[in-house]
N, C-alpha and C. Protein backbone atom coordinates (compact mmCIF):
# COMPACT_ATOMS: atom_id res chain seq x y z
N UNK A 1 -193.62 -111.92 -129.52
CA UNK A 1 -192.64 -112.55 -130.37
C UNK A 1 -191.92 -111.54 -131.26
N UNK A 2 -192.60 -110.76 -131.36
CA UNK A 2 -192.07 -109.45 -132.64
C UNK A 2 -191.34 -108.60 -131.89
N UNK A 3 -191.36 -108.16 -130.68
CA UNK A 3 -190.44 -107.41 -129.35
C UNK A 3 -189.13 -108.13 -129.33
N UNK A 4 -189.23 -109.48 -129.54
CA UNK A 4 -188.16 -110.73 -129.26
C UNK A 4 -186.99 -110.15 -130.59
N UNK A 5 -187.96 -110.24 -131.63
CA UNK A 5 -186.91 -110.59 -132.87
C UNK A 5 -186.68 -108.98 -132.78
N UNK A 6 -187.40 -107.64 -132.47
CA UNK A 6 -186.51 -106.81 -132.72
C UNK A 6 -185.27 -106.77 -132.31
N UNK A 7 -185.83 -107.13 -130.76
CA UNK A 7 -184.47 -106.67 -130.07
C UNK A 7 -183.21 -107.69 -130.53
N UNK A 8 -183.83 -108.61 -130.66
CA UNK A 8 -182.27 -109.52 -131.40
C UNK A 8 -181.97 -109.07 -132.59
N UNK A 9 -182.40 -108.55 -133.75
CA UNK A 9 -182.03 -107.99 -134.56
C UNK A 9 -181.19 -106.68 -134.04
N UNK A 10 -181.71 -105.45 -133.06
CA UNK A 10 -181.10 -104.65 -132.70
C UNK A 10 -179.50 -104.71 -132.09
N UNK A 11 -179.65 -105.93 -131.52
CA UNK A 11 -178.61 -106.50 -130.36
C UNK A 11 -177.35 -106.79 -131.81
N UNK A 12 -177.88 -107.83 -132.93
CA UNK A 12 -177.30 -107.60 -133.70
C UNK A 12 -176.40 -106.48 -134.73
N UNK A 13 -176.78 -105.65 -134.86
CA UNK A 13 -176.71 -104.26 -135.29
C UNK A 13 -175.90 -103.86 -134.87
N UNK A 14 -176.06 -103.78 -132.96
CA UNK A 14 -174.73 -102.79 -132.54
C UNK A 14 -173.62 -103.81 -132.21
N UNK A 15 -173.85 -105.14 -132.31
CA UNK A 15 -172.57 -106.09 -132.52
C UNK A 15 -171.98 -105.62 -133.12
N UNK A 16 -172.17 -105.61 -134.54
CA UNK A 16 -171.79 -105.32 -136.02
C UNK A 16 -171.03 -104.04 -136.04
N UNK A 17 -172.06 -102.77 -135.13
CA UNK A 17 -171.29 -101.76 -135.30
C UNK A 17 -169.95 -101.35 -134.48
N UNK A 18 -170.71 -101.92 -133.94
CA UNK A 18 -169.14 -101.96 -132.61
C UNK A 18 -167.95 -102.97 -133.24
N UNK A 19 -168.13 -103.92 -134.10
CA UNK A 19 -166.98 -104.15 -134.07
C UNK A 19 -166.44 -103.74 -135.25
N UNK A 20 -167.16 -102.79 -136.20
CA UNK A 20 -166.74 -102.13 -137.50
C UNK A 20 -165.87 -100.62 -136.46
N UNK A 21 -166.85 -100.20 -135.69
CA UNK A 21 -165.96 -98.99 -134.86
C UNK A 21 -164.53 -99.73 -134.66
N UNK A 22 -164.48 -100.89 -133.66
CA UNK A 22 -163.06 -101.20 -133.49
C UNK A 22 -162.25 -101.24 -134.82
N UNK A 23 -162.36 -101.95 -135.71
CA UNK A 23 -161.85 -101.94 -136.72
C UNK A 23 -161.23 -101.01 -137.80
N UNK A 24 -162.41 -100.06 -137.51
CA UNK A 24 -161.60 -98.58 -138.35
C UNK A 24 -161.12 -97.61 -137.00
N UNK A 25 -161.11 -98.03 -136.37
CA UNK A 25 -160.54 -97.05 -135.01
C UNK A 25 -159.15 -97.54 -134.82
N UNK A 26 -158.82 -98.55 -135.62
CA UNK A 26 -157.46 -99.38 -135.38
C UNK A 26 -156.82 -98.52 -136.68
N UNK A 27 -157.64 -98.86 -138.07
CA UNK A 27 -156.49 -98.56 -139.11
C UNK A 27 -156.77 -96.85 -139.43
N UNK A 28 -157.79 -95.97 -138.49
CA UNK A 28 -157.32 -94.75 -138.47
C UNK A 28 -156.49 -93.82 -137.72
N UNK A 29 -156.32 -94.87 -136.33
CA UNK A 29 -155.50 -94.18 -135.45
C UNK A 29 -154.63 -95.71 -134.90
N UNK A 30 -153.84 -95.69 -135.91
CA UNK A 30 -152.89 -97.12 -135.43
C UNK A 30 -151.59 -97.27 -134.64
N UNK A 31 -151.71 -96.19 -134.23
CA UNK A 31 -150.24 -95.82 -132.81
C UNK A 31 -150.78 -95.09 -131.95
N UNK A 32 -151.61 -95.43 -130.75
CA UNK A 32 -151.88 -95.06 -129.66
C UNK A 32 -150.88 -95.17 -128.73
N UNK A 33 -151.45 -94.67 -127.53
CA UNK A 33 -150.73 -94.55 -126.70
C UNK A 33 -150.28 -95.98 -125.79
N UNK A 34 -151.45 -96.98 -126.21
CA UNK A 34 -151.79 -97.73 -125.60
C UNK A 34 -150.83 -99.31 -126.34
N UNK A 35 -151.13 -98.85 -127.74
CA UNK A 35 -150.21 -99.93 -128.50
C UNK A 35 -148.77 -99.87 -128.59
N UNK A 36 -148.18 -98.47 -128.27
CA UNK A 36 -146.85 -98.69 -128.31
C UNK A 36 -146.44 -98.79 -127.35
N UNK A 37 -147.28 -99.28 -126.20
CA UNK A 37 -146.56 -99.59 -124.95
C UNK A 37 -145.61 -98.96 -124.11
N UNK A 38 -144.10 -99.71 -123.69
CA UNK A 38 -143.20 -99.02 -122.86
C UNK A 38 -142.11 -99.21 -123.16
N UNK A 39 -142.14 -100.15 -124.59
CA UNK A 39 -140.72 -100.21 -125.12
C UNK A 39 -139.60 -99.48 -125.27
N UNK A 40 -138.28 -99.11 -125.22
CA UNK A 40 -137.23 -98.24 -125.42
C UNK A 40 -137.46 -98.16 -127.38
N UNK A 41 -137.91 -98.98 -127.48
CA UNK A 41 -137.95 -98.53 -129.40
C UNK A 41 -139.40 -98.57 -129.71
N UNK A 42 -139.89 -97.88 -130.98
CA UNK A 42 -141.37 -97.67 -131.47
C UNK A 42 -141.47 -97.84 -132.44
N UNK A 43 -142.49 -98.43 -132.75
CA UNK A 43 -142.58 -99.16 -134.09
C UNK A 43 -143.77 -98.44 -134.39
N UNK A 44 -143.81 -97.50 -135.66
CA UNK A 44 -145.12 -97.09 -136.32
C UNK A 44 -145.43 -97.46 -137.34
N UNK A 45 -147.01 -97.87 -137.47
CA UNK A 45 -147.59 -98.37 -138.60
C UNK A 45 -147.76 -96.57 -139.32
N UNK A 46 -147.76 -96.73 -140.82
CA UNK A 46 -148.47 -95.51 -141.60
C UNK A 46 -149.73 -95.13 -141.73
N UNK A 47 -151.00 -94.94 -141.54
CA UNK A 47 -152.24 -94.15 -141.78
C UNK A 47 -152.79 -94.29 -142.65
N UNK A 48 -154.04 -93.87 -142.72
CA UNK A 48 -154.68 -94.27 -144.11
C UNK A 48 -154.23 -93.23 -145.11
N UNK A 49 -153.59 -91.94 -144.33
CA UNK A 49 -153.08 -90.65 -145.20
C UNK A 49 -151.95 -91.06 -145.42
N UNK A 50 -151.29 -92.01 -145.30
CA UNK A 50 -149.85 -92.36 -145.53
C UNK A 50 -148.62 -91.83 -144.79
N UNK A 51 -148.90 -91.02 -143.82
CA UNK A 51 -148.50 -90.61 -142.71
C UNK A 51 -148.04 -91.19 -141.44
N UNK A 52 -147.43 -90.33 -140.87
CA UNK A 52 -147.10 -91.13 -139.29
C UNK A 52 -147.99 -90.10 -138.05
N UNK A 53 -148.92 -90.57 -137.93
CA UNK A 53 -148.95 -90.17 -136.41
C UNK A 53 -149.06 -91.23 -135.62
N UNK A 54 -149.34 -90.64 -134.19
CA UNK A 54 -149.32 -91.37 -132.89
C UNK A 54 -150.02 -90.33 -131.78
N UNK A 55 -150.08 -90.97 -130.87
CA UNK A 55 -150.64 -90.30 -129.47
C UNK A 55 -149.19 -90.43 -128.38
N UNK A 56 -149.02 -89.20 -128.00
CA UNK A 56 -147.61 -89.28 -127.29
C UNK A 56 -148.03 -88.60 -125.83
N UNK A 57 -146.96 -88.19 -124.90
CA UNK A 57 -147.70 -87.09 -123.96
C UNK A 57 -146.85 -86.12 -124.11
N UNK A 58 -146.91 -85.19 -124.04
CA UNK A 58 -146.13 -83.78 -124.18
C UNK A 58 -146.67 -83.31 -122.85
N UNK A 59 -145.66 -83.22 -121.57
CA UNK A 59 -145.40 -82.69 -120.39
C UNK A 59 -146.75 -83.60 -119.69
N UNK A 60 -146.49 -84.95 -120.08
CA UNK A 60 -147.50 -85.85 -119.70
C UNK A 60 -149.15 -85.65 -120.03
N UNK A 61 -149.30 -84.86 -120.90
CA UNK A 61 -150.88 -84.41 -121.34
C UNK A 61 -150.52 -85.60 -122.99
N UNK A 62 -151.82 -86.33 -122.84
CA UNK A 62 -151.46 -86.98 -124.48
C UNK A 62 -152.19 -86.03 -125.46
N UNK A 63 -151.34 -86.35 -126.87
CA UNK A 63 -151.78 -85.32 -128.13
C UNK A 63 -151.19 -85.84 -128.84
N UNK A 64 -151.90 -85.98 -130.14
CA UNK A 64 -151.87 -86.54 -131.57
C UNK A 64 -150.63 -86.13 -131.84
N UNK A 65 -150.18 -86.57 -132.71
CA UNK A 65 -149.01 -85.94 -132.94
C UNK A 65 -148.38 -86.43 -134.71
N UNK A 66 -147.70 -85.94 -135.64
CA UNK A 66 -147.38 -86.06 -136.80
C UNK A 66 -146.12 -86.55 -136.42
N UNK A 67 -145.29 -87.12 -137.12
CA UNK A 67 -144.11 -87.27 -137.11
C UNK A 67 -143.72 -86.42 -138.54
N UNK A 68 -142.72 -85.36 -138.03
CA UNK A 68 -142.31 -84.57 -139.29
C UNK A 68 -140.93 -84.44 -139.11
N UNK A 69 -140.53 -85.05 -140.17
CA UNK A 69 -138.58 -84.87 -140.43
C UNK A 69 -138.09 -83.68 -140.95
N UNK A 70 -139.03 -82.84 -141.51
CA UNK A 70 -138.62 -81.73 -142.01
C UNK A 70 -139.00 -80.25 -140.91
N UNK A 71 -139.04 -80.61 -139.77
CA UNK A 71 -139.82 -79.52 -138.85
C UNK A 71 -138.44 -79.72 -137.75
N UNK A 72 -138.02 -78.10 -138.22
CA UNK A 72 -137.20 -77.98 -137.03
C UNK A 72 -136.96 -78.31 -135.97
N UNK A 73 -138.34 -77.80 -135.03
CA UNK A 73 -138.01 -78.37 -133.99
C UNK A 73 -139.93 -79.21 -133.65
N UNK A 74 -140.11 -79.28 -132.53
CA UNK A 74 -141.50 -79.67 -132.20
C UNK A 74 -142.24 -78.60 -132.54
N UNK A 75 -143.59 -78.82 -133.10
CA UNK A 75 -144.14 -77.14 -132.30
C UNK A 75 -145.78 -77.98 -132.17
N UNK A 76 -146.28 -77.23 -131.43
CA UNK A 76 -147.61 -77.46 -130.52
C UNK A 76 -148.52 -76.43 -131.26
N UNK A 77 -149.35 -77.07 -131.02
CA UNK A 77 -150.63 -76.08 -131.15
C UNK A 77 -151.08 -74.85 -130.03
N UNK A 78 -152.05 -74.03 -130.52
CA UNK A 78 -151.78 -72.86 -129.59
C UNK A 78 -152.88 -73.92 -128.63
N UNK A 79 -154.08 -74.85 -129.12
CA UNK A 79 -154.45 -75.41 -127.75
C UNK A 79 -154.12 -76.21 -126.94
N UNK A 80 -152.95 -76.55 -127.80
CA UNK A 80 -152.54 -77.68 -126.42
C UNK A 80 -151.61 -76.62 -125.50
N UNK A 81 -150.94 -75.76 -126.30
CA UNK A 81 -150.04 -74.73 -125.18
C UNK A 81 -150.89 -74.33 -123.80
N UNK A 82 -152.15 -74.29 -124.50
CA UNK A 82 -153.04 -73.42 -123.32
C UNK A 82 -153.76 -74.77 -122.19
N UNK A 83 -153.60 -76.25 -122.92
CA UNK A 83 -154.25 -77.15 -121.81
C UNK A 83 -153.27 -77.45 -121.41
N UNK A 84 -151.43 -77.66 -121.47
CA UNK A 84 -150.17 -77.88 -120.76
C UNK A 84 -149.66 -76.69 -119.68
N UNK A 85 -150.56 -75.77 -120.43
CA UNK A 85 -150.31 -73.82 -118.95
C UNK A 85 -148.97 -73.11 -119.72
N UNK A 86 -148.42 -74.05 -120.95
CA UNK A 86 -147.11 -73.45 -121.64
C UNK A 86 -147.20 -71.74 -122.20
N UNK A 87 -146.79 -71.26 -121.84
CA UNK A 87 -146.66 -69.78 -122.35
C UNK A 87 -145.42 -69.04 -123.44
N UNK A 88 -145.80 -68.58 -124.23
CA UNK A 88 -144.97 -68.26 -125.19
C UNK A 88 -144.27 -67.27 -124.59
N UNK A 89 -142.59 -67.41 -125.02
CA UNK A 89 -141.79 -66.52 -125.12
C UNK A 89 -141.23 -65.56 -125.92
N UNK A 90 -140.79 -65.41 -126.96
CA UNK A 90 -140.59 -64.91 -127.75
C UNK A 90 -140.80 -65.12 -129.09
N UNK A 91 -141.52 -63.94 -130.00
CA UNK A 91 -142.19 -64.82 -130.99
C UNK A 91 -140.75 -64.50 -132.45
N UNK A 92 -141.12 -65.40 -133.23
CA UNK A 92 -140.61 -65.65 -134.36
C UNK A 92 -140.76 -65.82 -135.65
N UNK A 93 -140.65 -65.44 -136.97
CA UNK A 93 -141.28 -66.15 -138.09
C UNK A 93 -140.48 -67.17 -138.40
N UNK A 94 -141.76 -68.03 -138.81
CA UNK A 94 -141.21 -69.60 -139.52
C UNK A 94 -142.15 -69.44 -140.92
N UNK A 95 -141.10 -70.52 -141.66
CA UNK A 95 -141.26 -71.08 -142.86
C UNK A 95 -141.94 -72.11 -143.16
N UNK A 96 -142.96 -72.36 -143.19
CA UNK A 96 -143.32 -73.57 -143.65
C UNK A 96 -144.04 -74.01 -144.79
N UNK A 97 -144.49 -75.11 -144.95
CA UNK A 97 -144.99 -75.67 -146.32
C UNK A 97 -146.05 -74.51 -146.69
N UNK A 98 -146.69 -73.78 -145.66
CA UNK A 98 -147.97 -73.40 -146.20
C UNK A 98 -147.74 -72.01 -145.80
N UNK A 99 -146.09 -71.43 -146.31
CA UNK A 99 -145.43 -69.69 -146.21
C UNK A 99 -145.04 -69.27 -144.98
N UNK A 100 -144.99 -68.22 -144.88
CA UNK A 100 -144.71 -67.94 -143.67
C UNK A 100 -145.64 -67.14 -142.69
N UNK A 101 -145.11 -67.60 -141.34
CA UNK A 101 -146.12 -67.44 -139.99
C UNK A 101 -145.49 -67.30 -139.18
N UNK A 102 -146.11 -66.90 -137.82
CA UNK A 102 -145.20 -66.16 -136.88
C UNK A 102 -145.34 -67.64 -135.56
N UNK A 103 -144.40 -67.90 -134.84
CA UNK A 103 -144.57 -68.61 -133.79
C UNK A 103 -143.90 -67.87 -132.92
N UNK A 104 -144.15 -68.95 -131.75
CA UNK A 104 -143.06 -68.78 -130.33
C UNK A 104 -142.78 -69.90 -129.60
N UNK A 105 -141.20 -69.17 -129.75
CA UNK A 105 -140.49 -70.09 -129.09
C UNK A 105 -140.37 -70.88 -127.20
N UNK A 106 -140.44 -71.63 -127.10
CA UNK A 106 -140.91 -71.81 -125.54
C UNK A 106 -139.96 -73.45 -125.40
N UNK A 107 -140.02 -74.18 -124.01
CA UNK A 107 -139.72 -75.46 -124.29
C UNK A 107 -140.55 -76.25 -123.35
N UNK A 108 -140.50 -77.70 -123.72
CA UNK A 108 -141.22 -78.68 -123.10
C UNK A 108 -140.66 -79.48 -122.02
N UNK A 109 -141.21 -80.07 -120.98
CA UNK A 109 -140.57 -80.48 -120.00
C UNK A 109 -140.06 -81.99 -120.37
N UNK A 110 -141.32 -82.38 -121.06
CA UNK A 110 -140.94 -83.86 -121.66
C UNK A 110 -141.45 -84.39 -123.18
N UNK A 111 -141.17 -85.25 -123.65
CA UNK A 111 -142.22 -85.38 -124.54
C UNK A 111 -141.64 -86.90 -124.87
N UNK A 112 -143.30 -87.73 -124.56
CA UNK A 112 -142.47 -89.51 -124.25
C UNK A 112 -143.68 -89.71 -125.55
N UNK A 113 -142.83 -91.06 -126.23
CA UNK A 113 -143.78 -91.69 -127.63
C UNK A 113 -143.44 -92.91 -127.14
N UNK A 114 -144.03 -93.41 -126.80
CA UNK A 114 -144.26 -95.41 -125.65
C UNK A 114 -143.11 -95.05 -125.15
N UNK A 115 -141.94 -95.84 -124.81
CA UNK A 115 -141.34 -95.73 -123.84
C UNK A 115 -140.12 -94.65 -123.98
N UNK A 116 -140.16 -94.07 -124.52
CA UNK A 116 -139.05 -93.03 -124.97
C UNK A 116 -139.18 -91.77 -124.55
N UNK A 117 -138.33 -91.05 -123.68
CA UNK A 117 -138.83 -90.15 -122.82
C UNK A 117 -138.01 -89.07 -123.31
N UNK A 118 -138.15 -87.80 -123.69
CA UNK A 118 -137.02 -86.95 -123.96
C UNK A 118 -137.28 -85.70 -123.25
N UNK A 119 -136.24 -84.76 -122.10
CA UNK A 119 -136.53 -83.87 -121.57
C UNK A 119 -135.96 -82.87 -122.00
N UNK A 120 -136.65 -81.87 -121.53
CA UNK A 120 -136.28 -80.34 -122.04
C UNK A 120 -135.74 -79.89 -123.30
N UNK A 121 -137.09 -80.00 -124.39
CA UNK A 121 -136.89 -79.96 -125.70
C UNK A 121 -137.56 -78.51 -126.21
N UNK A 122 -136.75 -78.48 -126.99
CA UNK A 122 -136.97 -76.85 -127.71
C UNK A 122 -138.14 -77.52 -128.70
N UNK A 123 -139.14 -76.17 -128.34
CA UNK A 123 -140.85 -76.34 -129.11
C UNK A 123 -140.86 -74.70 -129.69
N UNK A 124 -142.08 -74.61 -130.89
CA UNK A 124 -142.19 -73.64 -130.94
C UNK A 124 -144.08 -73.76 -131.02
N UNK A 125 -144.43 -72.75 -130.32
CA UNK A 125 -146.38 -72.76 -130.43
C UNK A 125 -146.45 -72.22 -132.09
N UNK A 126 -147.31 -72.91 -132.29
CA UNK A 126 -147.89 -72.61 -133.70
C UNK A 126 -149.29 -72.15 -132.95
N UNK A 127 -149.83 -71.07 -133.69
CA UNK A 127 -151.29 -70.71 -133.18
C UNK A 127 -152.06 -71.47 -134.09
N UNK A 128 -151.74 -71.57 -135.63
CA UNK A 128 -152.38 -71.67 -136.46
C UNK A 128 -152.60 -72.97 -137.35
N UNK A 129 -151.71 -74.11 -136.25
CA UNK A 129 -151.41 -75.22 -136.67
C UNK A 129 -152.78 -76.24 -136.60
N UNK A 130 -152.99 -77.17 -137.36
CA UNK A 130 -153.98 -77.56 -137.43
C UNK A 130 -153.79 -79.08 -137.88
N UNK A 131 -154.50 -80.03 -137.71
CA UNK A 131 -154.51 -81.52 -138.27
C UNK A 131 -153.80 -82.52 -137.17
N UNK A 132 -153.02 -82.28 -135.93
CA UNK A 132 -152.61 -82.51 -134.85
C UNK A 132 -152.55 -81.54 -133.83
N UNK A 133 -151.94 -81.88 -132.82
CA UNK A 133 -152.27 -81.58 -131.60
C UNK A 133 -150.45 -81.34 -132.05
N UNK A 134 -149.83 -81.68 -132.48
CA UNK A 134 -148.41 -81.24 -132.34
C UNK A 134 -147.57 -82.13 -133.94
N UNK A 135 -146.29 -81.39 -134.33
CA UNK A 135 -145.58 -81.90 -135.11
C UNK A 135 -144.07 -82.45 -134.48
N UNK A 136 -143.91 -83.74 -134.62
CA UNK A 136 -142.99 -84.51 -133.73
C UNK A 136 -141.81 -84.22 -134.67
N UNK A 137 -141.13 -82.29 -134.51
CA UNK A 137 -139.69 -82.14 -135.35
C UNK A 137 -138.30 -82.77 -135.05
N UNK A 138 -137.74 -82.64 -135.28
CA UNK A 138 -135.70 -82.60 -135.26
C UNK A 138 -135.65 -82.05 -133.64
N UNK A 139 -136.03 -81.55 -133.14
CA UNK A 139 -135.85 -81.49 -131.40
C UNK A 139 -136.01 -82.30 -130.43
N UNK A 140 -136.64 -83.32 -131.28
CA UNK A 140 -136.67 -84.46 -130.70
C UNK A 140 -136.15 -86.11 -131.35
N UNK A 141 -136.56 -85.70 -132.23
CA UNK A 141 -135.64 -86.73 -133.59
C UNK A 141 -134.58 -86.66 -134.00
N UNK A 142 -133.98 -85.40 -133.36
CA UNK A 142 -132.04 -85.94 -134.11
C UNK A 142 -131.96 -86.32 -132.57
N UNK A 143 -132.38 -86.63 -131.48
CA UNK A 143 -131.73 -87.72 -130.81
C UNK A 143 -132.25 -89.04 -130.88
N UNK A 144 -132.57 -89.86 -132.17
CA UNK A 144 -132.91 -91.19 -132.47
C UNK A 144 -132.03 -91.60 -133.33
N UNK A 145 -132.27 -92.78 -133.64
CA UNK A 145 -132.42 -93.58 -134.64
C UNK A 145 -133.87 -93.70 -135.56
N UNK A 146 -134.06 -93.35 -136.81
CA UNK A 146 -135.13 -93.38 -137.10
C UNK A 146 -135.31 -93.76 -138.67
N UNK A 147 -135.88 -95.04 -138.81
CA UNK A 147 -135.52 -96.14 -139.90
C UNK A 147 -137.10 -96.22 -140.65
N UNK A 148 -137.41 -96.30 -142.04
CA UNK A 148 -138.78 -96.63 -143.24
C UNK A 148 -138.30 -97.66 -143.51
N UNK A 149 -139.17 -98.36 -143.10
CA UNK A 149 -139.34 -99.86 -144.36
C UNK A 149 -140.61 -100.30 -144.34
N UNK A 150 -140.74 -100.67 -145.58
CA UNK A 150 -142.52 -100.91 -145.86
C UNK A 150 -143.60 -100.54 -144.97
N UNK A 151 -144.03 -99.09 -144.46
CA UNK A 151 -144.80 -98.79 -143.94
C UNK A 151 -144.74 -98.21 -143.10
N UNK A 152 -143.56 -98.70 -141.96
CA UNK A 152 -143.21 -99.23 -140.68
C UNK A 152 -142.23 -97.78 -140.61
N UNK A 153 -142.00 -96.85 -139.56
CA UNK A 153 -141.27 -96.22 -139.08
C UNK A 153 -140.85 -96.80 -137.69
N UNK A 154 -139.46 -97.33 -137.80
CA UNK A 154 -138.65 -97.49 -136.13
C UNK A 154 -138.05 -96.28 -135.58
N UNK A 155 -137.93 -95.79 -134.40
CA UNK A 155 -137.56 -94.86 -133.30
C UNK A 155 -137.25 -95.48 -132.67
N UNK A 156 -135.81 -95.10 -132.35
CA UNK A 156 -135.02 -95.68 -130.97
C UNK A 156 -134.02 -94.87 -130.54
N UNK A 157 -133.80 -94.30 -129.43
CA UNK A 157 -132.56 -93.45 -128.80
C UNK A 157 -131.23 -93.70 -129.90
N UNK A 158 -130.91 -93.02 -129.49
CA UNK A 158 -129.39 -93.23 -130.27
C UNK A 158 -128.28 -94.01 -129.68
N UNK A 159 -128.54 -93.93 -128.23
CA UNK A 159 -127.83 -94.87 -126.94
C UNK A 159 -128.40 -95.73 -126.67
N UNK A 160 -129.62 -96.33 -127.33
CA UNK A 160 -130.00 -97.75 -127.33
C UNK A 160 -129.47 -98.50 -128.27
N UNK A 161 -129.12 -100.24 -127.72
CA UNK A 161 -128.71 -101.17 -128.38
C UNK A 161 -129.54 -101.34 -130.01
């Protein structure tokens, strides 16, 4: 009888935990790849950091990704450069929030966020970039539409209705 009630107590437990995992697996990563579907427009919820990310594919490999309005262009991390086979071309210093650092410049074949597909976009590898898998810059965002309201970031082509 005491085998009985553990295991139903146990059985209980990982109910519980499993559905606390779903639950904070939703409001810590709330734009998957999976929720924004295949729509021509994207609707992002903000983060618990108050942020925008998402899971996108960059040359069809998926990677976290920031949405940054102030980032020139895309730039990647040096590991995702090395799991996409991307090779740097010429390197460069950039400016950023946290001084200056050297990148390289290279480009991407695609880079789709749910149904929004954009080809042959100027990237730069960051070696030293950290907190995503990539920063979603102006190389790919000045060809949108891209709208804040309470929370919510919309993305949509610029040639969409």
């Amino acid at each position: 009888m005491s085998g009985l009630r553990t295991a139903g107590f146990s059985a209980l437990w990982l109910l519980l935990a499993g559905g606390l995992y779903l639950y904070f697996s939703g409001k810590l990563s709330p734009n998957t790849v999976e929720k924004l579907g295949v729509e021509k427009h994207v609707i992002l919820n903000r983060d618990y950091s108050g942020h925008y990310h998402a899971e996108a594919l960059i040359n069809d490999v998926k990677a976290v990704v920031l949405i940054d309005t102030g980032a020139t262009s895309v730039t990647i991390s040096q590991k995702l450069a090395n799991k996409i086979g991307i090779k740097s071309r010429q390197a460069i210093r950039t400016k950023t929030a946290n001084g200056e650092s050297v990148g390289y410049m290279t480009r991407l074949d695609s880079v789709k966020l749910g149904g929004i597909k954009v080809t042959n976009v100027a990237a730069t590898i960051a070696p030293n970039l950290s907190g995503a898998d990539a920063l979603l810059g102006m190389s790919f965002l000045n060809r949108m539409d891209v709208r804040l309201y309470k929370g919510t970031m919309t993305i949509k082509p610029v040639d969409s209705p």
